[in-house]
C-alpha atoms as a PDB file:
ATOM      1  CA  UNK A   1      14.280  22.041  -4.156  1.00  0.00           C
ATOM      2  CA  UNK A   2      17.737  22.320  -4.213  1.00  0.00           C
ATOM      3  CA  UNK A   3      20.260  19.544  -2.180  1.00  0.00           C
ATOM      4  CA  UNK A   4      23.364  20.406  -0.420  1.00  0.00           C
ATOM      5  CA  UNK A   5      26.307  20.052  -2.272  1.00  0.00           C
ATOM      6  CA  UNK A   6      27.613  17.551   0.293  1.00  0.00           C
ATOM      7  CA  UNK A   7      24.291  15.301  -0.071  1.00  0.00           C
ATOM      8  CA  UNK A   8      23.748  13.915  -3.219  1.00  0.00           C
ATOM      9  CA  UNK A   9      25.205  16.357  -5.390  1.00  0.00           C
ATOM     10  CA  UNK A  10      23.780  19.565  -7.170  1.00  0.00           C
ATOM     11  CA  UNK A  11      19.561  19.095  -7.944  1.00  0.00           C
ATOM     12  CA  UNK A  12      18.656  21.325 -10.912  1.00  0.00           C
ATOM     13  CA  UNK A  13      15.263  22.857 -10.794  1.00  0.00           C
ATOM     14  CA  UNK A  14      13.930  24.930 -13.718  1.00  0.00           C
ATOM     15  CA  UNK A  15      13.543  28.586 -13.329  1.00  0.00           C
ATOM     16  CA  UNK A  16       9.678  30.063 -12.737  1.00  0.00           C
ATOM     17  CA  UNK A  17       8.477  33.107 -13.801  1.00  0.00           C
ATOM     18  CA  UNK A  18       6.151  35.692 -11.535  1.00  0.00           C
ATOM     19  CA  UNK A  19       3.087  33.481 -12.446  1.00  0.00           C
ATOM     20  CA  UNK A  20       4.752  30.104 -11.166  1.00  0.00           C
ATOM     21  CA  UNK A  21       5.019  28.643 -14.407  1.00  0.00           C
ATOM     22  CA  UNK A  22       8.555  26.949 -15.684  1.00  0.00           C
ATOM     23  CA  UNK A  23      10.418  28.006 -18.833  1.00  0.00           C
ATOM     24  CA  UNK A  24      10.787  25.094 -20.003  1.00  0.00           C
ATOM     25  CA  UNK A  25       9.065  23.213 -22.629  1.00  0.00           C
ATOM     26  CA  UNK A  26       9.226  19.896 -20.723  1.00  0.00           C
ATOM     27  CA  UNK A  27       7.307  20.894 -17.695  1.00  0.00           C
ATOM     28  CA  UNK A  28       4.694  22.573 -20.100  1.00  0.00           C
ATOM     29  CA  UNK A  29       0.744  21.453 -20.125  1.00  0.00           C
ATOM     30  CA  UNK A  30      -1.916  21.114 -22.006  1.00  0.00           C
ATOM     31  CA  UNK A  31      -1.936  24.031 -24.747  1.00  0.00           C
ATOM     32  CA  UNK A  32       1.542  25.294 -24.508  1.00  0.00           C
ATOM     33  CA  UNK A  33       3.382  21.820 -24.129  1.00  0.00           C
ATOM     34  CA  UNK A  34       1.394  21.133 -27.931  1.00  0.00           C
ATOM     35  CA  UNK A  35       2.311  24.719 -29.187  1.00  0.00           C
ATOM     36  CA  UNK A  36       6.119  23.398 -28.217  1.00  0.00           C
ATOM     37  CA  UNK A  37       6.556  20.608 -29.483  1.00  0.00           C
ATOM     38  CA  UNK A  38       4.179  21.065 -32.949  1.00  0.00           C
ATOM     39  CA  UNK A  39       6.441  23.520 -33.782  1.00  0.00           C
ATOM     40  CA  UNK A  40       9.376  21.333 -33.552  1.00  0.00           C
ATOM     41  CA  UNK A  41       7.727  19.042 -35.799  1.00  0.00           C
ATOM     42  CA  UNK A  42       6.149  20.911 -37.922  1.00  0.00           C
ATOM     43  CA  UNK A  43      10.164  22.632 -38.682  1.00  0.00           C
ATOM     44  CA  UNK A  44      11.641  19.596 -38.292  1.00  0.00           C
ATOM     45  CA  UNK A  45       8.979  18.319 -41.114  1.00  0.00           C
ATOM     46  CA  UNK A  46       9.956  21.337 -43.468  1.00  0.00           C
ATOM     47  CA  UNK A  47      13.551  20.945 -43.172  1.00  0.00           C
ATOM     48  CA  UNK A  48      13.339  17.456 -43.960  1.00  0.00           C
ATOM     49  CA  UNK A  49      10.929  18.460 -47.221  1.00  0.00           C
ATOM     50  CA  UNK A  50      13.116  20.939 -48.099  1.00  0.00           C
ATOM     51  CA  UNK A  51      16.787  19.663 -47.977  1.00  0.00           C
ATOM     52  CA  UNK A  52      16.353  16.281 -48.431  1.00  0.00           C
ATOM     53  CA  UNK A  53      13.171  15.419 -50.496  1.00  0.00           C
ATOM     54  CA  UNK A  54      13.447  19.053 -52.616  1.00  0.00           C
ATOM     55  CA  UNK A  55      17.697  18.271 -52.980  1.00  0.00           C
ATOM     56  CA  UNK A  56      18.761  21.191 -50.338  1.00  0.00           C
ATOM     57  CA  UNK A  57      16.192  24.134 -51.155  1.00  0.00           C
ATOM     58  CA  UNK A  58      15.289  23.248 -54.914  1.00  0.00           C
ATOM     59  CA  UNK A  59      18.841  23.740 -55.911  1.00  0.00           C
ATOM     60  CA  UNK A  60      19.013  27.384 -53.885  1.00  0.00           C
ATOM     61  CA  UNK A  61      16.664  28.808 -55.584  1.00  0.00           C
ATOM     62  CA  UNK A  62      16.041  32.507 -53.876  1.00  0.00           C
ATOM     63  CA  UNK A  63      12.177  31.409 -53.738  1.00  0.00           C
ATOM     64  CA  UNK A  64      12.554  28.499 -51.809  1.00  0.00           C
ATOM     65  CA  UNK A  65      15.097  30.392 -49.662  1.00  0.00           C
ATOM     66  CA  UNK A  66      12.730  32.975 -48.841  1.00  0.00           C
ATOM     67  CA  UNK A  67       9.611  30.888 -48.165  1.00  0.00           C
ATOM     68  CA  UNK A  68      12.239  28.830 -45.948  1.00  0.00           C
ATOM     69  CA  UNK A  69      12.643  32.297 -44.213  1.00  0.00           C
ATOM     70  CA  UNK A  70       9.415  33.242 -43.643  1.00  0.00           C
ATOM     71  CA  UNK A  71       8.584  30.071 -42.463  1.00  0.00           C
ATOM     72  CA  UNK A  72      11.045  29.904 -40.043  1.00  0.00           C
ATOM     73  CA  UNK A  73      10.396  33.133 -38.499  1.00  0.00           C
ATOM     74  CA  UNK A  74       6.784  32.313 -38.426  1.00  0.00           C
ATOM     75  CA  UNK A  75       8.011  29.223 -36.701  1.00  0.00           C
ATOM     76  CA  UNK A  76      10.342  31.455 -34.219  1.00  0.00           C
ATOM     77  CA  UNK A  77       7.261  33.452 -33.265  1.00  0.00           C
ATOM     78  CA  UNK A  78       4.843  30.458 -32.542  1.00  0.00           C
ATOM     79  CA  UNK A  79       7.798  28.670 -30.491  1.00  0.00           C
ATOM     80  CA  UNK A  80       7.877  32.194 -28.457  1.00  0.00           C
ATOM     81  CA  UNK A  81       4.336  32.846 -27.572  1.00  0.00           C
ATOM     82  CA  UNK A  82       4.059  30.362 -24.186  1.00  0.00           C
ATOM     83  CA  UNK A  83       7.372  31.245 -23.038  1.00  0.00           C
ATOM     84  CA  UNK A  84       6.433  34.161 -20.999  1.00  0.00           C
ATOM     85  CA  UNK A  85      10.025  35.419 -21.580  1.00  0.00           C
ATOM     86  CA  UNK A  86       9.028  36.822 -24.651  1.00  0.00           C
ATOM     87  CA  UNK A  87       6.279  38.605 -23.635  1.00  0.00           C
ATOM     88  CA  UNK A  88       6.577  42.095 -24.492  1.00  0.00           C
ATOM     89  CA  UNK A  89       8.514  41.168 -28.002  1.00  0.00           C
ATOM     90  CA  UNK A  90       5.722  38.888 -28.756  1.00  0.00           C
ATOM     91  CA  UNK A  91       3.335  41.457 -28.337  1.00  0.00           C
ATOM     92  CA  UNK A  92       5.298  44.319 -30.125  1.00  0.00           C
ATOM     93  CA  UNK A  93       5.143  42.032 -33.251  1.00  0.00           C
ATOM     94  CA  UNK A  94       1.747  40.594 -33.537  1.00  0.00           C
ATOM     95  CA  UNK A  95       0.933  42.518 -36.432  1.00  0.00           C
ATOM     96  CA  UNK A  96       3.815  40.801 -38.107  1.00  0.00           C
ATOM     97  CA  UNK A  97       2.745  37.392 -37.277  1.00  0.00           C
ATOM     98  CA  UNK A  98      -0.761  37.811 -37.952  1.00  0.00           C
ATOM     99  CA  UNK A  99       0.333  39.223 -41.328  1.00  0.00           C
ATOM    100  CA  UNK A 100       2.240  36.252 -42.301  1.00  0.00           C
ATOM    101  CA  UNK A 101       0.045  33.677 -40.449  1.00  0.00           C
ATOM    102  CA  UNK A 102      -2.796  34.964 -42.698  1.00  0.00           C
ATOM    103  CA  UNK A 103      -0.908  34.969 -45.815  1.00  0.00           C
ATOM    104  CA  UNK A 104       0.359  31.226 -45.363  1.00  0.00           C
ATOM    105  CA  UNK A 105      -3.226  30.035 -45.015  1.00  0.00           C
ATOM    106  CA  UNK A 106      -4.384  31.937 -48.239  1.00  0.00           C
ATOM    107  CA  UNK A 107      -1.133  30.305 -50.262  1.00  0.00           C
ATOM    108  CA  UNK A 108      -1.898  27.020 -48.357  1.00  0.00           C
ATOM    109  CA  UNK A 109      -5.821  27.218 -49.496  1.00  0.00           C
ATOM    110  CA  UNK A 110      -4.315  28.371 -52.987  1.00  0.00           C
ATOM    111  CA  UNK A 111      -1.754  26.116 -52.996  1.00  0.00           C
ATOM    112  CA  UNK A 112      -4.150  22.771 -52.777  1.00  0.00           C
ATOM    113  CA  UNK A 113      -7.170  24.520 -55.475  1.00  0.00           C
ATOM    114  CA  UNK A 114      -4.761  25.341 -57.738  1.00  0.00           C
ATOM    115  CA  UNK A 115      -3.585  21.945 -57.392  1.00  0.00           C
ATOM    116  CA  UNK A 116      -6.202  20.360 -58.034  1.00  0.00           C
ATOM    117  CA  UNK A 117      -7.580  22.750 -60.560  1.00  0.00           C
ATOM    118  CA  UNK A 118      -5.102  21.329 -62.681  1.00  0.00           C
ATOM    119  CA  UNK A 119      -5.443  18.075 -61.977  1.00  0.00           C
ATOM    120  CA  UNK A 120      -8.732  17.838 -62.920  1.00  0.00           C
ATOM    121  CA  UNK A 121      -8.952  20.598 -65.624  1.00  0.00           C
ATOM    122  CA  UNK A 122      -5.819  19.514 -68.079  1.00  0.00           C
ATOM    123  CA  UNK A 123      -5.828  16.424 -69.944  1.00  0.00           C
ATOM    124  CA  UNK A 124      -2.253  16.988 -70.409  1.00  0.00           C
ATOM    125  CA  UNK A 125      -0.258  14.335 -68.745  1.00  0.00           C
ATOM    126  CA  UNK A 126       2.741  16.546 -67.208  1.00  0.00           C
ATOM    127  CA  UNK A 127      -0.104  19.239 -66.162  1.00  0.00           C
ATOM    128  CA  UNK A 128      -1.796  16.898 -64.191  1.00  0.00           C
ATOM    129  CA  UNK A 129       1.385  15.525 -62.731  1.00  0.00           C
ATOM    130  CA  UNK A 130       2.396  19.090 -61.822  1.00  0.00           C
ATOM    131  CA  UNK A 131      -0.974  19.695 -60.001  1.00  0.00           C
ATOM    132  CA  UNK A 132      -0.914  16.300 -57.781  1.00  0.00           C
ATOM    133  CA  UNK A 133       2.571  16.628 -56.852  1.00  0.00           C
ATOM    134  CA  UNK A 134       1.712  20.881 -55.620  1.00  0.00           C
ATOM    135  CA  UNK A 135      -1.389  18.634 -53.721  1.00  0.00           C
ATOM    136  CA  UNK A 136       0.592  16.686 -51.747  1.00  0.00           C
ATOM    137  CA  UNK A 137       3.608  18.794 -51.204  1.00  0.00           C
ATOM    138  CA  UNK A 138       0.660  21.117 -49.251  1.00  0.00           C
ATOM    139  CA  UNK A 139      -0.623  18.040 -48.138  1.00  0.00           C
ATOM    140  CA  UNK A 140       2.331  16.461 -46.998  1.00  0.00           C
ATOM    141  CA  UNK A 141       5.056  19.652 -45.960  1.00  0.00           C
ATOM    142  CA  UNK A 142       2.637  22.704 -44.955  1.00  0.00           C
ATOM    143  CA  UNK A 143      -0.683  20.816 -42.882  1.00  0.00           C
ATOM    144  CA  UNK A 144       2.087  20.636 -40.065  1.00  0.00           C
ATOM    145  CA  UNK A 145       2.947  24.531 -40.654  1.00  0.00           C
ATOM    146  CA  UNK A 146      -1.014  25.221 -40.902  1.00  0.00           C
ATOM    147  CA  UNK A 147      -2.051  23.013 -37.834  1.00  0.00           C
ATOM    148  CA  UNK A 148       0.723  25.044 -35.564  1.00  0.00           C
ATOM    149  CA  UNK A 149      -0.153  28.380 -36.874  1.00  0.00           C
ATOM    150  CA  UNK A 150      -3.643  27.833 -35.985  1.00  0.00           C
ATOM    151  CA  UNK A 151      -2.363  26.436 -32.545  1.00  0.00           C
ATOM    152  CA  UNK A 152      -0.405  29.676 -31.976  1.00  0.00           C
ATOM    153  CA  UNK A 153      -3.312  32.270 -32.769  1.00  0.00           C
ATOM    154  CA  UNK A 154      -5.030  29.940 -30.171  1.00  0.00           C
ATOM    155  CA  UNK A 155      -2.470  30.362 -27.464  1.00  0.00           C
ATOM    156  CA  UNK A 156      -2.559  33.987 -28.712  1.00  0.00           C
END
């Protein structure tokens, strides 16, 4: 409802779409208010990772960049799908999503056997180093990304 502005003052309500529901993330439930706010966590986690703990993108390096990239467009996408805004563009690009959702899990699967392939295969010192610390950066930095990217194809 919306007051007079001679009573109280100005009462803001959120706007609602054909269905009833609001577009904003604060009066979501149940799936989409997780699907909101695991994707600001999960990219607020990465950032964090990446700048700080990786010293601002591993120096610039153009593959860090462009797994930043991808991740945040993945990220875009998944923060998209229950705002019902976004409707028709989230539809027109589910190929895309799918495409990159899919590959994410493979290099996250990848990511943690190869990880601890060579932990447990090398009895070289720095190898095994190597592999723990590719563990827990997929441990630590990408279960977030995995967790909402299985959320979104969910909501999907």
């Amino acid at each position: 409802m919306k007051a007079d502005d001679a009573d109280e003052g100005y009462y803001w309500e959120p706007e609602k779409d054909a269905n009833g529901d609001f577009y904003t993330p604060f009066y979501a439930k149940g799936a989409t208010f997780f699907n909101y706010w695991l994707t600001y966590l999960s990219t607020f986690i990465h950032v964090i990772t990446m700048a700080v703990l990786m010293d601002c993108w591993c120096n610039w390096s153009k593959i860090a960049i462009g797994y930043s990239f991808q991740f945040f467009l993945i990220h875009a996408y998944s923060w998209a799908i229950p705002d019902r805004r976004y409707t028709s563009w989230i539809h027109k690009h589910q190929t895309t999503f799918y495409t990159l959702a899919i590959l994410n899990l493979v290099v996250y699967v990848a990511g943690i056997s190869g990880g601890l392939c060579m932990y447990f295969g090398s009895d070289d010192g720095i190898f095994s180093l190597l592999g723990l610390s590719v563990v827990c950066f997929q441990l630590c930095s990408c279960t977030p990304m995995v967790v909402c990217i299985i959320w979104s194809m969910i909501c999907l």
